[in-house]
Protein backbone atom coordinates (compact mmCIF):
# COMPACT_ATOMS: atom_id res chain seq x y z
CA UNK A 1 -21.25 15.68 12.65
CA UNK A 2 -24.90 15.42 12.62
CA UNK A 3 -25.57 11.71 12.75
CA UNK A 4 -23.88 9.80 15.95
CA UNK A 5 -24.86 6.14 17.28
CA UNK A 6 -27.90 7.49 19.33
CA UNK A 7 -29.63 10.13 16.63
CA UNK A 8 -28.78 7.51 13.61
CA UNK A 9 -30.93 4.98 14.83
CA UNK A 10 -34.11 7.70 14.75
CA UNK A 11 -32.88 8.35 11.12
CA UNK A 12 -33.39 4.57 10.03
CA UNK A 13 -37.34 4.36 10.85
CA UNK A 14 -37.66 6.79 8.72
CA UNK A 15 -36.06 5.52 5.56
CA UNK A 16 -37.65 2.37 6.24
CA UNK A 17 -40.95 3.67 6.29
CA UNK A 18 -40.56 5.58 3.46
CA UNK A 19 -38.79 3.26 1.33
CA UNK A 20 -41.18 0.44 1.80
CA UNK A 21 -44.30 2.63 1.34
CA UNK A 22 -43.40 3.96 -2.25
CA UNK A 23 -43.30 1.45 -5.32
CA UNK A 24 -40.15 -0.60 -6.66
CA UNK A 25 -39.28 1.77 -9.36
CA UNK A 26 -38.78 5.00 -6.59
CA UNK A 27 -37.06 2.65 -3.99
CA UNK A 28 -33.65 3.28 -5.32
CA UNK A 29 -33.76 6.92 -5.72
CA UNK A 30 -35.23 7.08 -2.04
CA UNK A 31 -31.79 5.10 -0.52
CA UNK A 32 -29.90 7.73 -2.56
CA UNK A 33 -31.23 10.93 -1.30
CA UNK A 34 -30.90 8.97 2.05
CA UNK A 35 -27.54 7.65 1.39
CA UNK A 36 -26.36 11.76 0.27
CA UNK A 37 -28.15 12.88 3.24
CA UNK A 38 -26.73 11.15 5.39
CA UNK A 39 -22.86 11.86 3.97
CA UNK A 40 -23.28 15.14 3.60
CA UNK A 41 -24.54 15.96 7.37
CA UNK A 42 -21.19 15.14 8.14
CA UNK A 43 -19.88 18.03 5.53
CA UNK A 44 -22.29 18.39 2.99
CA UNK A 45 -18.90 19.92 1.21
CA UNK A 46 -17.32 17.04 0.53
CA UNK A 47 -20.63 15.25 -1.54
CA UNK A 48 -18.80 17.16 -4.44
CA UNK A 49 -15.93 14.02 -4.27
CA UNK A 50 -18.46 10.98 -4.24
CA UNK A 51 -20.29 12.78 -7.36
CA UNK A 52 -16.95 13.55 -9.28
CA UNK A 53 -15.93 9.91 -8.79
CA UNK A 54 -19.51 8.39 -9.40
CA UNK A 55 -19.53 10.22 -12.56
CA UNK A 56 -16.21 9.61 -13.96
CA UNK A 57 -16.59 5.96 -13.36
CA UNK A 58 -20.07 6.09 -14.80
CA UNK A 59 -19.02 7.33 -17.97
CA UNK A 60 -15.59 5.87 -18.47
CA UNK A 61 -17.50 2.61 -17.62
CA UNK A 62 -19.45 2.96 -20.28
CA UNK A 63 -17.08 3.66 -22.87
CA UNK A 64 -14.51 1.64 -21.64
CA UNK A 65 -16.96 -1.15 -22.87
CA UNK A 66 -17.67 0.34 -26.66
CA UNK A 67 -13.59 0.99 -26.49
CA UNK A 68 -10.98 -1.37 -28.04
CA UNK A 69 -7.24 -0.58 -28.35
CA UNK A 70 -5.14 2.15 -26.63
CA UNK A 71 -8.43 4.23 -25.73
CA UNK A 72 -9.77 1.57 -23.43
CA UNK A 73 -6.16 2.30 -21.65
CA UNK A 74 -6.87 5.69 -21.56
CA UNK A 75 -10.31 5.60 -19.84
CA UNK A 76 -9.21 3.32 -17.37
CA UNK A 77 -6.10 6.10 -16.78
CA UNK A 78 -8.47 8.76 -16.24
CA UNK A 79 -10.68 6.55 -13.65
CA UNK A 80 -7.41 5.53 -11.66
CA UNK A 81 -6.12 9.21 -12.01
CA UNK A 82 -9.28 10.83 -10.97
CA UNK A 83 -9.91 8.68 -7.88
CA UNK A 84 -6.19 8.00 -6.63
CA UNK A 85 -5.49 11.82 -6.89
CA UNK A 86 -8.75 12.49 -4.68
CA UNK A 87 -7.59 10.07 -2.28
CA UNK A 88 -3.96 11.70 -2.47
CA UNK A 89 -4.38 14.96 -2.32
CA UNK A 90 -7.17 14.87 0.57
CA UNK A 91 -5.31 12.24 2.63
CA UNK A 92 -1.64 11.70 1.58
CA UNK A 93 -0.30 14.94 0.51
CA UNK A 94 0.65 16.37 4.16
CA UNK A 95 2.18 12.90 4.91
CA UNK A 96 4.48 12.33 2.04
CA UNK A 97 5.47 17.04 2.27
CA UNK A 98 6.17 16.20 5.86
CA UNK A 99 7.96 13.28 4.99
CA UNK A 100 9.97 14.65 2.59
CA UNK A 101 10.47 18.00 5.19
CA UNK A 102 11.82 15.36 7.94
CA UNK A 103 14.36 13.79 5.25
CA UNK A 104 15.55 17.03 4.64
CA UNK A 105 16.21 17.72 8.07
CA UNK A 106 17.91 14.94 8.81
CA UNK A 107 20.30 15.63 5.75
CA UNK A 108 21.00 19.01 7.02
CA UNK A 109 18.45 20.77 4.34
CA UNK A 110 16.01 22.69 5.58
CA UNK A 111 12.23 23.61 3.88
CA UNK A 112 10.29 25.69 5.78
CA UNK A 113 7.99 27.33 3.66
CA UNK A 114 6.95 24.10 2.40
CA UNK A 115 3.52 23.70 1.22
CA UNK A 116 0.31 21.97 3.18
CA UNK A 117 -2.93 21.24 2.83
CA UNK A 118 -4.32 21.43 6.32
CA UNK A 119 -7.93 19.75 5.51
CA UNK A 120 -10.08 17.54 7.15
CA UNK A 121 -10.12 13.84 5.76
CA UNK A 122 -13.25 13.16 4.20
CA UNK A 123 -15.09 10.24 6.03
CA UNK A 124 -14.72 7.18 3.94
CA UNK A 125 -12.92 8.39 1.09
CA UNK A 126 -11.07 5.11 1.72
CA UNK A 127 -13.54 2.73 1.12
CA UNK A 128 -15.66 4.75 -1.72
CA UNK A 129 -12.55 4.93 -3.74
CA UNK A 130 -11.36 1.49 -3.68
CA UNK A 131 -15.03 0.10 -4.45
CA UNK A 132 -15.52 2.24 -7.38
CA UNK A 133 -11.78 1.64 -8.65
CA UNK A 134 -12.71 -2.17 -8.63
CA UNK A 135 -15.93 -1.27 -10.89
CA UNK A 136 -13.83 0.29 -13.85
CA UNK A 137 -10.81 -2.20 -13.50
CA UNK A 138 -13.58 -5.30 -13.60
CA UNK A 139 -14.78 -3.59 -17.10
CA UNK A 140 -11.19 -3.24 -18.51
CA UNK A 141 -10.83 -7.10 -17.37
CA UNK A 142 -13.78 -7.85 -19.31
CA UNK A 143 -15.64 -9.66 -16.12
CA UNK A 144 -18.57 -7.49 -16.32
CA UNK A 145 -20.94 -5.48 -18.22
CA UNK A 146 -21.15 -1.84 -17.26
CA UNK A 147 -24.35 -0.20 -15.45
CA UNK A 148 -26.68 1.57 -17.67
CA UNK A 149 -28.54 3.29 -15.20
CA UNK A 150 -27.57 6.59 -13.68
CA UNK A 151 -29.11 6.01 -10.37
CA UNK A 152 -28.35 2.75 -9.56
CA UNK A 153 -24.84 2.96 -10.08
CA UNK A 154 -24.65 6.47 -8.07
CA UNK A 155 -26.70 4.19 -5.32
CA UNK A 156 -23.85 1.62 -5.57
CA UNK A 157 -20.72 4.21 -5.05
CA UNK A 158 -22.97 6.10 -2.13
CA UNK A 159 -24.93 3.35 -0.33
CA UNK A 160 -25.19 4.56 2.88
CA UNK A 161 -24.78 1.34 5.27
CA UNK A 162 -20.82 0.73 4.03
CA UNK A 163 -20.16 4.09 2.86
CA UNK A 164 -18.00 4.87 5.65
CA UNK A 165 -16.36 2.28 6.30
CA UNK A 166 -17.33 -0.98 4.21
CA UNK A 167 -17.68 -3.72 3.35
CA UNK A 168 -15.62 -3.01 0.38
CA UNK A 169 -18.12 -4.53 -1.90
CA UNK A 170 -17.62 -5.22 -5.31
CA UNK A 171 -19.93 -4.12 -8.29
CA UNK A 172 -20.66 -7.78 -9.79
CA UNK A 173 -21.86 -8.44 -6.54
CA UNK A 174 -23.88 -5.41 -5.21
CA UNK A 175 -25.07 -3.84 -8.53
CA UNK A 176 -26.68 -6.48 -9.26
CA UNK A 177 -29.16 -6.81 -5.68
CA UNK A 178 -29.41 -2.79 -6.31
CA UNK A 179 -30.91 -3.29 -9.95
CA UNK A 180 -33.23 -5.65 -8.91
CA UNK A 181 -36.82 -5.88 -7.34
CA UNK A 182 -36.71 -6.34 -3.97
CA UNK A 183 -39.97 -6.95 -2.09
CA UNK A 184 -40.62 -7.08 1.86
CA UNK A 185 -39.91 -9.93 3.57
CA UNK A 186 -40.25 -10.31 7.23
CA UNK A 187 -38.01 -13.02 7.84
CA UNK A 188 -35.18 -11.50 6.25
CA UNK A 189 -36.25 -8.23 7.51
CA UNK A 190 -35.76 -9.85 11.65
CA UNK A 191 -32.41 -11.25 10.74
CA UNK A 192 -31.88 -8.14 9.49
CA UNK A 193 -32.46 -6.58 13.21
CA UNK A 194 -31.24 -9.33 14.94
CA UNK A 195 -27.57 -8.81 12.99
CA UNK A 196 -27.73 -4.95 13.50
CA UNK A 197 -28.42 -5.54 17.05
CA UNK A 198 -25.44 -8.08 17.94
CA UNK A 199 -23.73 -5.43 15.87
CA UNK A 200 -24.57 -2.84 18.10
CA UNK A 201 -23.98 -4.94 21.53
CA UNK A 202 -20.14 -5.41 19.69
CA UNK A 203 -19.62 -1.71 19.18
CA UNK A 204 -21.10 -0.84 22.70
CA UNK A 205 -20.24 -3.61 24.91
CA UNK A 206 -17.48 -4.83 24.56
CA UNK A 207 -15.66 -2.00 22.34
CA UNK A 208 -16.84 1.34 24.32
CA UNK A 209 -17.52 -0.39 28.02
CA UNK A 210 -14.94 -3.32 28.32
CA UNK A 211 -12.07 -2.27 25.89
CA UNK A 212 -11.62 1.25 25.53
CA UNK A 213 -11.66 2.67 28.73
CA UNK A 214 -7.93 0.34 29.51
CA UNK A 215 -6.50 1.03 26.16
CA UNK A 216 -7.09 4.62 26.30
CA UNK A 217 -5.53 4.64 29.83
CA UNK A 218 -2.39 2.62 28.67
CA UNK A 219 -1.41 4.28 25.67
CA UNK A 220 -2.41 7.94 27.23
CA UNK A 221 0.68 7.72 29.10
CA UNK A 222 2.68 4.17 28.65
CA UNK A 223 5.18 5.67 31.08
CA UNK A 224 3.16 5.74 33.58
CA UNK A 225 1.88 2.09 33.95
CA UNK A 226 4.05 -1.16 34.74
CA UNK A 227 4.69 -4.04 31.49
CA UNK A 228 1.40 -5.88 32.55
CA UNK A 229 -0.71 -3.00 32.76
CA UNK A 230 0.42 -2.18 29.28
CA UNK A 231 0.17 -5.85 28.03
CA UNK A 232 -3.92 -6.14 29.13
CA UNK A 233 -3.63 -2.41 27.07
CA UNK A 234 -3.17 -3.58 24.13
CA UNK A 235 -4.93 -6.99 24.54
CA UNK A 236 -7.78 -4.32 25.05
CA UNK A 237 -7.39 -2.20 22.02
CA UNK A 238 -7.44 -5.51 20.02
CA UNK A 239 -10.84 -6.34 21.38
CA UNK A 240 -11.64 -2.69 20.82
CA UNK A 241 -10.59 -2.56 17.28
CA UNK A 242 -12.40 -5.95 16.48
CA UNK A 243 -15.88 -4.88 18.23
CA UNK A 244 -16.11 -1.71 16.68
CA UNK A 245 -15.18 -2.46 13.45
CA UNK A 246 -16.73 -5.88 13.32
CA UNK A 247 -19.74 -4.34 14.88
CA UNK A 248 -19.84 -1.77 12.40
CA UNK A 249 -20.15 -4.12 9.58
CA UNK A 250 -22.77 -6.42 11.56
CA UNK A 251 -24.43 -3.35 11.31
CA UNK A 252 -23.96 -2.43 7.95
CA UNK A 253 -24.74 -5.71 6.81
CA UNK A 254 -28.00 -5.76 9.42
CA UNK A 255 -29.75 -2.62 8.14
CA UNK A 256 -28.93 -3.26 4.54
CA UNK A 257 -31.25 -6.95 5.30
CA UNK A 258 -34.44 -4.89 6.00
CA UNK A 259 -33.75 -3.41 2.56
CA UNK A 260 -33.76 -6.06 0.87
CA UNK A 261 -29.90 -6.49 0.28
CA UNK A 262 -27.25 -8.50 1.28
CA UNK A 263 -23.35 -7.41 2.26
CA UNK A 264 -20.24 -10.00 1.94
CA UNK A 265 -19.36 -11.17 5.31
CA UNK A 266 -16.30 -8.60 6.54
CA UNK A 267 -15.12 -11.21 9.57
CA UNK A 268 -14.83 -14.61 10.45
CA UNK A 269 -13.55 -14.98 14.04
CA UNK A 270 -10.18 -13.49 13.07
CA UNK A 271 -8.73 -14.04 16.38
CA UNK A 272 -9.60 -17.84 16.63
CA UNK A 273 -6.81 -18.30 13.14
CA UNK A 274 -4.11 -20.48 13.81
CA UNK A 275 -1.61 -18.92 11.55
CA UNK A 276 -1.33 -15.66 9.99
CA UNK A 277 -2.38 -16.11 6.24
CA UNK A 278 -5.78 -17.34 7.82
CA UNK A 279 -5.54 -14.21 9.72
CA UNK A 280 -6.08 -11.97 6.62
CA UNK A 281 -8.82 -14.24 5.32
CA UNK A 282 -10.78 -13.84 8.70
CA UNK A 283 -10.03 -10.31 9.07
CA UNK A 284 -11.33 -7.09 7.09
CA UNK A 285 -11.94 -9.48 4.40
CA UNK A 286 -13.02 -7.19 1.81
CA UNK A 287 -9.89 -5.20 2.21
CA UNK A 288 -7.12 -8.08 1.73
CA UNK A 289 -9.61 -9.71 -0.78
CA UNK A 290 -9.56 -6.49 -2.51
CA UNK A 291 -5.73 -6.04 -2.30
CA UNK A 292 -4.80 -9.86 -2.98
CA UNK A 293 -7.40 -9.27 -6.61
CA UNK A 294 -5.80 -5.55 -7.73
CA UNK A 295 -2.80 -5.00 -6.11
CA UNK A 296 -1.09 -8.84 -5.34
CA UNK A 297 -1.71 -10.48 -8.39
CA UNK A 298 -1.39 -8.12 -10.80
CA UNK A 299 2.40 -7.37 -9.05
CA UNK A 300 2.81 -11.28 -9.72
CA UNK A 301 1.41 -12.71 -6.58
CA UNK A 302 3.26 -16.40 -5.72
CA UNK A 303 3.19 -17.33 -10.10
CA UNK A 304 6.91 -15.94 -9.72
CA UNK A 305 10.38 -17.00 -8.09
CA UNK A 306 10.15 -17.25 -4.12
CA UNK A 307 12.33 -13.49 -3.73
CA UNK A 308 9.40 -12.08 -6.23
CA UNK A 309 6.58 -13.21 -3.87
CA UNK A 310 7.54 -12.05 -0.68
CA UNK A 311 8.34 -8.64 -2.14
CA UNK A 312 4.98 -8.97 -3.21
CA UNK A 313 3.69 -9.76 -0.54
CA UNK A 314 5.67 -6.87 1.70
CA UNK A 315 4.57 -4.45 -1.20
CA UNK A 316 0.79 -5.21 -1.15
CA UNK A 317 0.61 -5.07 2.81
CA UNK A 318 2.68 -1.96 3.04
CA UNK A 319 -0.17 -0.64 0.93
CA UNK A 320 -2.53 -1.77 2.80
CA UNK A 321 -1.17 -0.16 5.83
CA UNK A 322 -0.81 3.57 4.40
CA UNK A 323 -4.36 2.77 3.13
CA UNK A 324 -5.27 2.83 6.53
CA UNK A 325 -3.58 6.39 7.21
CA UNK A 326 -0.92 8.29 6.69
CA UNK A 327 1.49 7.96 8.93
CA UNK A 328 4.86 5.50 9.48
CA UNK A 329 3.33 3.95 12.19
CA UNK A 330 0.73 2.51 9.71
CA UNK A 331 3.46 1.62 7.12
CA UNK A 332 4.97 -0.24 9.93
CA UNK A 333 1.79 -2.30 10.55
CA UNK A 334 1.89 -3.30 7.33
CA UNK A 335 5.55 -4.04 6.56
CA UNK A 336 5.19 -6.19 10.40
CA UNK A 337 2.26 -8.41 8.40
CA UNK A 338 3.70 -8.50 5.37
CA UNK A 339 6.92 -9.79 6.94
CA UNK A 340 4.70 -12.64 9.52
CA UNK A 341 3.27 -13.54 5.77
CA UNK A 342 6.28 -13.96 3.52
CA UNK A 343 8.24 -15.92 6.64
CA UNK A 344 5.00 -18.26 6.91
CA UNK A 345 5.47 -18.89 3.38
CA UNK A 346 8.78 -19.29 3.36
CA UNK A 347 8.62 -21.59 6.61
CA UNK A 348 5.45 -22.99 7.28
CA UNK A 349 3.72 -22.83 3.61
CA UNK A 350 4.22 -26.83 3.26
CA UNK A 351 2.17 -26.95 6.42
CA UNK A 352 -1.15 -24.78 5.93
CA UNK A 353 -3.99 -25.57 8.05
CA UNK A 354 -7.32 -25.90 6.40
CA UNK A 355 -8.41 -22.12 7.32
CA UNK A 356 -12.11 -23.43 6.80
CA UNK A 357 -12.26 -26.67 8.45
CA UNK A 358 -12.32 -25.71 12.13
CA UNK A 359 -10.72 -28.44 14.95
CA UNK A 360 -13.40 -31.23 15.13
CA UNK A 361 -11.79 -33.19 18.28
CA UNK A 362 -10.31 -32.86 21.38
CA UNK A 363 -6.54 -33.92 19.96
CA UNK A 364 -7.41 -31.22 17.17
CA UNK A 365 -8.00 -28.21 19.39
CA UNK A 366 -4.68 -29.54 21.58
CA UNK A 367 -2.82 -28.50 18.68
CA UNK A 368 -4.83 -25.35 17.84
CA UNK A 369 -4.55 -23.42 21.00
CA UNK A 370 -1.05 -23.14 20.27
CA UNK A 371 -1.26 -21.81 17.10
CA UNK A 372 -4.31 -19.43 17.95
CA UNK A 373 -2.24 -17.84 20.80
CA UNK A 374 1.24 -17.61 18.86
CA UNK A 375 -0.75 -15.98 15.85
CA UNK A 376 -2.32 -13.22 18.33
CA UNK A 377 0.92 -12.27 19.71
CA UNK A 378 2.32 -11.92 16.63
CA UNK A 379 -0.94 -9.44 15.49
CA UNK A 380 -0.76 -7.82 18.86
CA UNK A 381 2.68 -6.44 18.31
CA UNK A 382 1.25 -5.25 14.84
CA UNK A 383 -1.63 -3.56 16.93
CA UNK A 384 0.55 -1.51 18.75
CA UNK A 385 2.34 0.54 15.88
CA UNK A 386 -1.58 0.55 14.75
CA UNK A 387 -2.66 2.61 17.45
CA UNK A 388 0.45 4.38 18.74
CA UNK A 389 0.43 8.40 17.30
CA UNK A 390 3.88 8.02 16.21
CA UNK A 391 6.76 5.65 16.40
CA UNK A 392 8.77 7.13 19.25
CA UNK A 393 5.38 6.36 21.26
CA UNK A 394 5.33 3.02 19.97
CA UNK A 395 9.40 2.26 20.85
CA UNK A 396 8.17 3.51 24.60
CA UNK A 397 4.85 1.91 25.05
CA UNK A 398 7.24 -1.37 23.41
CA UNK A 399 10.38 -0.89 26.00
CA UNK A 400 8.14 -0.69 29.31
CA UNK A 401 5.70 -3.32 28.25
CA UNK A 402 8.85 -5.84 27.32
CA UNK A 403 9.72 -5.55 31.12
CA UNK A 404 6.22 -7.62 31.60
CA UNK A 405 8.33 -10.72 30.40
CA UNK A 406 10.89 -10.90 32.80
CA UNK A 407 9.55 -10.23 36.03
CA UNK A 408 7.12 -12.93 37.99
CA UNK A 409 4.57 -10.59 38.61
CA UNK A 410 4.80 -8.98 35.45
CA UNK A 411 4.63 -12.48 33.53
CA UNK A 412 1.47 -14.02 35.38
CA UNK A 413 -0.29 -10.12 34.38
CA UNK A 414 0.76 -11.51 30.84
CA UNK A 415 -1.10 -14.93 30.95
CA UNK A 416 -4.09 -13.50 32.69
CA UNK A 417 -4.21 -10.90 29.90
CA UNK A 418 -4.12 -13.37 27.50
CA UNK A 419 -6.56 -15.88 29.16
CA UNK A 420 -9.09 -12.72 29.55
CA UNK A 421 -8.66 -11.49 25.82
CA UNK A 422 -9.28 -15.26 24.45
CA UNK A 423 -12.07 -15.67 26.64
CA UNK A 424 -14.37 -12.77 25.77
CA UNK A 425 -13.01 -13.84 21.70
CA UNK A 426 -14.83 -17.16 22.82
CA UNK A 427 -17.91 -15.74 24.50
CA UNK A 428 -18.16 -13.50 20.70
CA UNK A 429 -17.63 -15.96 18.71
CA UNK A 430 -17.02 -19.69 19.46
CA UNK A 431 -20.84 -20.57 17.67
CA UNK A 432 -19.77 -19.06 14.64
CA UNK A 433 -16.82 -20.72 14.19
CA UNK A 434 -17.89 -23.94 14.69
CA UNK A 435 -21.08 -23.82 13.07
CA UNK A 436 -19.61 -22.39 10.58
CA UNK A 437 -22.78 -20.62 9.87
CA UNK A 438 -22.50 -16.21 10.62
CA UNK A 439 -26.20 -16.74 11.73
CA UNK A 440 -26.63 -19.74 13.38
CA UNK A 441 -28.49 -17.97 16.29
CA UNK A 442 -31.07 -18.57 13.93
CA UNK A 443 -31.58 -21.84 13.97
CA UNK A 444 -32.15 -22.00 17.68
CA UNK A 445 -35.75 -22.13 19.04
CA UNK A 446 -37.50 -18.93 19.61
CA UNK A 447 -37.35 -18.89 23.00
CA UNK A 448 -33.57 -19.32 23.21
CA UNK A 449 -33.60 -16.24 20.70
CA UNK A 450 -35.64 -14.34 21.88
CA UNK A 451 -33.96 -14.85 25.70
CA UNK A 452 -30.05 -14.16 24.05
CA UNK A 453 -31.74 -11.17 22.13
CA UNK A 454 -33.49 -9.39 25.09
CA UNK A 455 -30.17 -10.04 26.59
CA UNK A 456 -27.89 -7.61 24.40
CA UNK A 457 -30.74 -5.69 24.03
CA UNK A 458 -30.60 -4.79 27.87
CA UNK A 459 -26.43 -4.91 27.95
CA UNK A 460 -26.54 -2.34 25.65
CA UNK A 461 -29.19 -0.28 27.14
CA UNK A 462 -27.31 -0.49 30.39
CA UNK A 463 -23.52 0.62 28.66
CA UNK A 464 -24.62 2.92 25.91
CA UNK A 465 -22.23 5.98 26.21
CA UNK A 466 -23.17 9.70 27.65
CA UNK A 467 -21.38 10.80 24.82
CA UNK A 468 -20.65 10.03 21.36
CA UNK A 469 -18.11 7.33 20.47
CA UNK A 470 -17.68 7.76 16.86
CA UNK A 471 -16.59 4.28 14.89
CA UNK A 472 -12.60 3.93 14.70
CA UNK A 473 -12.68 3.07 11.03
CA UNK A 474 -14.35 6.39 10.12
CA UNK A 475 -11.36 7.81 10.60
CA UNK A 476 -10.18 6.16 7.75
């Protein structure tokens, strides 16, 4: 792959320049060649998908507007056919022969000469699919207007920033900023570098230094290590996981400022939720917002009998969880969340919490911590099945770190894992989450910015990788 975290950031100047030299009417066109150019360095073969999809969805877009009756149907048919068979065929279709092979098997059948694909996963195909699916389904709804212009809506399905992996943005929001004028602005432009560079600290910092190096360790041989060791592990891979992809969206949502456009918020202090459904609307947001709008309610979401609902709510998370890859373990994520959501409905729903009204008192935050720590174990054991390669890894990495629980030694490595995890959760993003305000660095003086700044600036000069550490969501 051509573009990594070091040569990426000499491909940005670049557009920048470019794009804010040239006039309003060329600026579009300019973040599309830059938005295909930088896809296709990574396999300039698959820019053939994003254009089949962009112009299927352009077209049946359009007429699914002019369209009444069984046609409109039809056109959306041929949208969700055309981009659900890209995404199966290039990501699913191994999984579910294999599948199918192992069942087989197990039944005393036997299919050797079964067919596979062998092909690389496209990078993103994830998150290009499901934003352009929304596009065509918000037409068929009636709750917007198709795009009439060719180039903006190919800039919409391509845009380089979240092409790989998000924000899932949606077109009534994005097409919108993309259509029109955007002038320079250097305040918005700063925040704009300020965001990308807390971004990058995330991803660097605390993901590639802190994290990574002990997750990689404990799940490269779980056998190997005692329950405590493999309890910080994981504890690790969670802050890896939430750095990298949270960073990755800071990012995204950074560089897309100094163009002049602005990207839905993709986290909100996940780990600081006190319960689980506040989980999912702190965490990947544009994902379970995405699956709660096309997939939850249209199954029937909670408007049906209590058994109806939680199979709904098993069935969209499930989903969610093969979106993520194809494998059981993934499945098992989501059936695991899907499961800690039904039961809190089922148990605790009389007793939400207020997801955006954070703990104003001392008494408050008594109560919270708690709840904060029991929702974390519950999304750690989640996190393992996540990351494990395959389920007979996960059952391992399970039985040796459940030891960690009954053993003095092994229980106090517990609490200090815990204790270390929550506190560098804190460090990221206690201001946030009381402020309640993504940016409220911002409102500090310019000294105290420019001092926390220069800061992560020199963190991240001091542990940026010798090699390439490619984003863990690209994967996907």
């Amino acid at each position: 792959m051509l573009f990594n975290s070091s040569n990426f950031l000499l491909f940005l100047p670049l557009v920048f320049v470019i794009y804010h030299l040239v006039d309003q009417a060329k600026r579009n066109f300019i973040l599309l060649i830059a938005s295909y150019f930088f896809y296709g360095s990574w396999d300039w073969r698959f820019l053939g998908l994003i254009l089949l999809s962009t112009v299927v969805d352009y077209y049946c877009g359009k007429a699914l507007h002019r369209s009444q009756g069984s046609t409109r149907k039809k056109l959306l048919f041929i949208s969700l056919f055309t981009n659900l068979s890209l995404l199966g065929v290039f990501k699913y279709f191994d999984f579910f022969i294999q599948s199918f092979r192992d069942l087989l098997a197990l039944l005393g059948g036997n299919w050797s000469e079964s067919p596979t694909l062998d092909i690389i996963l496209p990078v993103g195909i994830s998150f290009y699919t499901f934003q352009t699916l929304s596009y065509t389904i918000d037409i068929y709804r009636g709750r917007m207007r198709p795009c009439e212009n060719p180039i903006s809506f190919a800039l919409f399905v391509g845009y380089f920033p979240q092409l790989v992996a998000g924000p899932i943005e949606r077109a009534k929001r994005l097409l919108p900023q993309i259509e029109k004028a955007r002038a320079f602005d250097w305040n918005t432009f700063r925040k704009g570098i300020s965001l990308a560079l807390f971004g990058l600290f995330k991803k660097v910092f605390i993901g590639d230094c802190i994290a990574a190096p002990y997750a990689e360790q404990a799940f490269l041989s779980p056998a190997a290590h005692d329950g405590g060791f493999l309890f910080f592990g994981l504890c690790m891979f969670a802050l890896q996981i939430y750095a990298d992809f949270s960073g990755y969206s800071d990012i995204a949502r950074g560089v897309s400022r100094m163009f002049g456009i602005e990207l839905m918020v993709n986290f909100r202090q996940p780990y600081l939720s006190r319960n689980i459904t506040e989980f999912w609307r702190r965490w990947h947001i544009s994902l379970s917002s995405w699956l709660k709008d096309y997939l939850y309610i249209p199954l029937g979401g909670n408007r049906q009998t209590a058994i109806k609902t939680y199979r709904n709510l098993m069935l969209t998370m499930i989903i969610g969880g093969l979106w993520h890859g194809a494998a059981w373990t993934f499945v098992i994520w989501g059936g695991l969340h899907g499961l800690y959501l039904a039961c809190h409905k089922r148990f605790l729903g009389e007793r939400k919490t207020d997801w955006e009204k954070q703990p104003a008192n001392s008494s408050e935050w008594l109560t919270a911590i708690p709840c904060i720590v029991a929702t974390n174990l519950l999304v750690l054991l989640a996190w393992l099945f996540f990351r494990a390669k395959s389920f007979s890894e996960a059952t391992e990495y399970l039985s040796v770190m459940g030891t960690a629980f009954f053993t003095a030694e092994g229980f106090l490595a517990v609490i200090l894992s815990l204790a270390f995890f929550h506190l560098v959760v804190v460090c990221i993003d206690i201001g946030s989450y009381i402020s309640g305000d993504q940016d409220f660095m911002e409102s500090k003086s310019i000294p105290l910015r420019g001092l926390a700044y220069s800061m992560l600036a020199l963190l991240t000069w001091v542990a940026w990788p010798t090699a390439y550490a490619p984003f863990i969501y690209f994967q996907f």
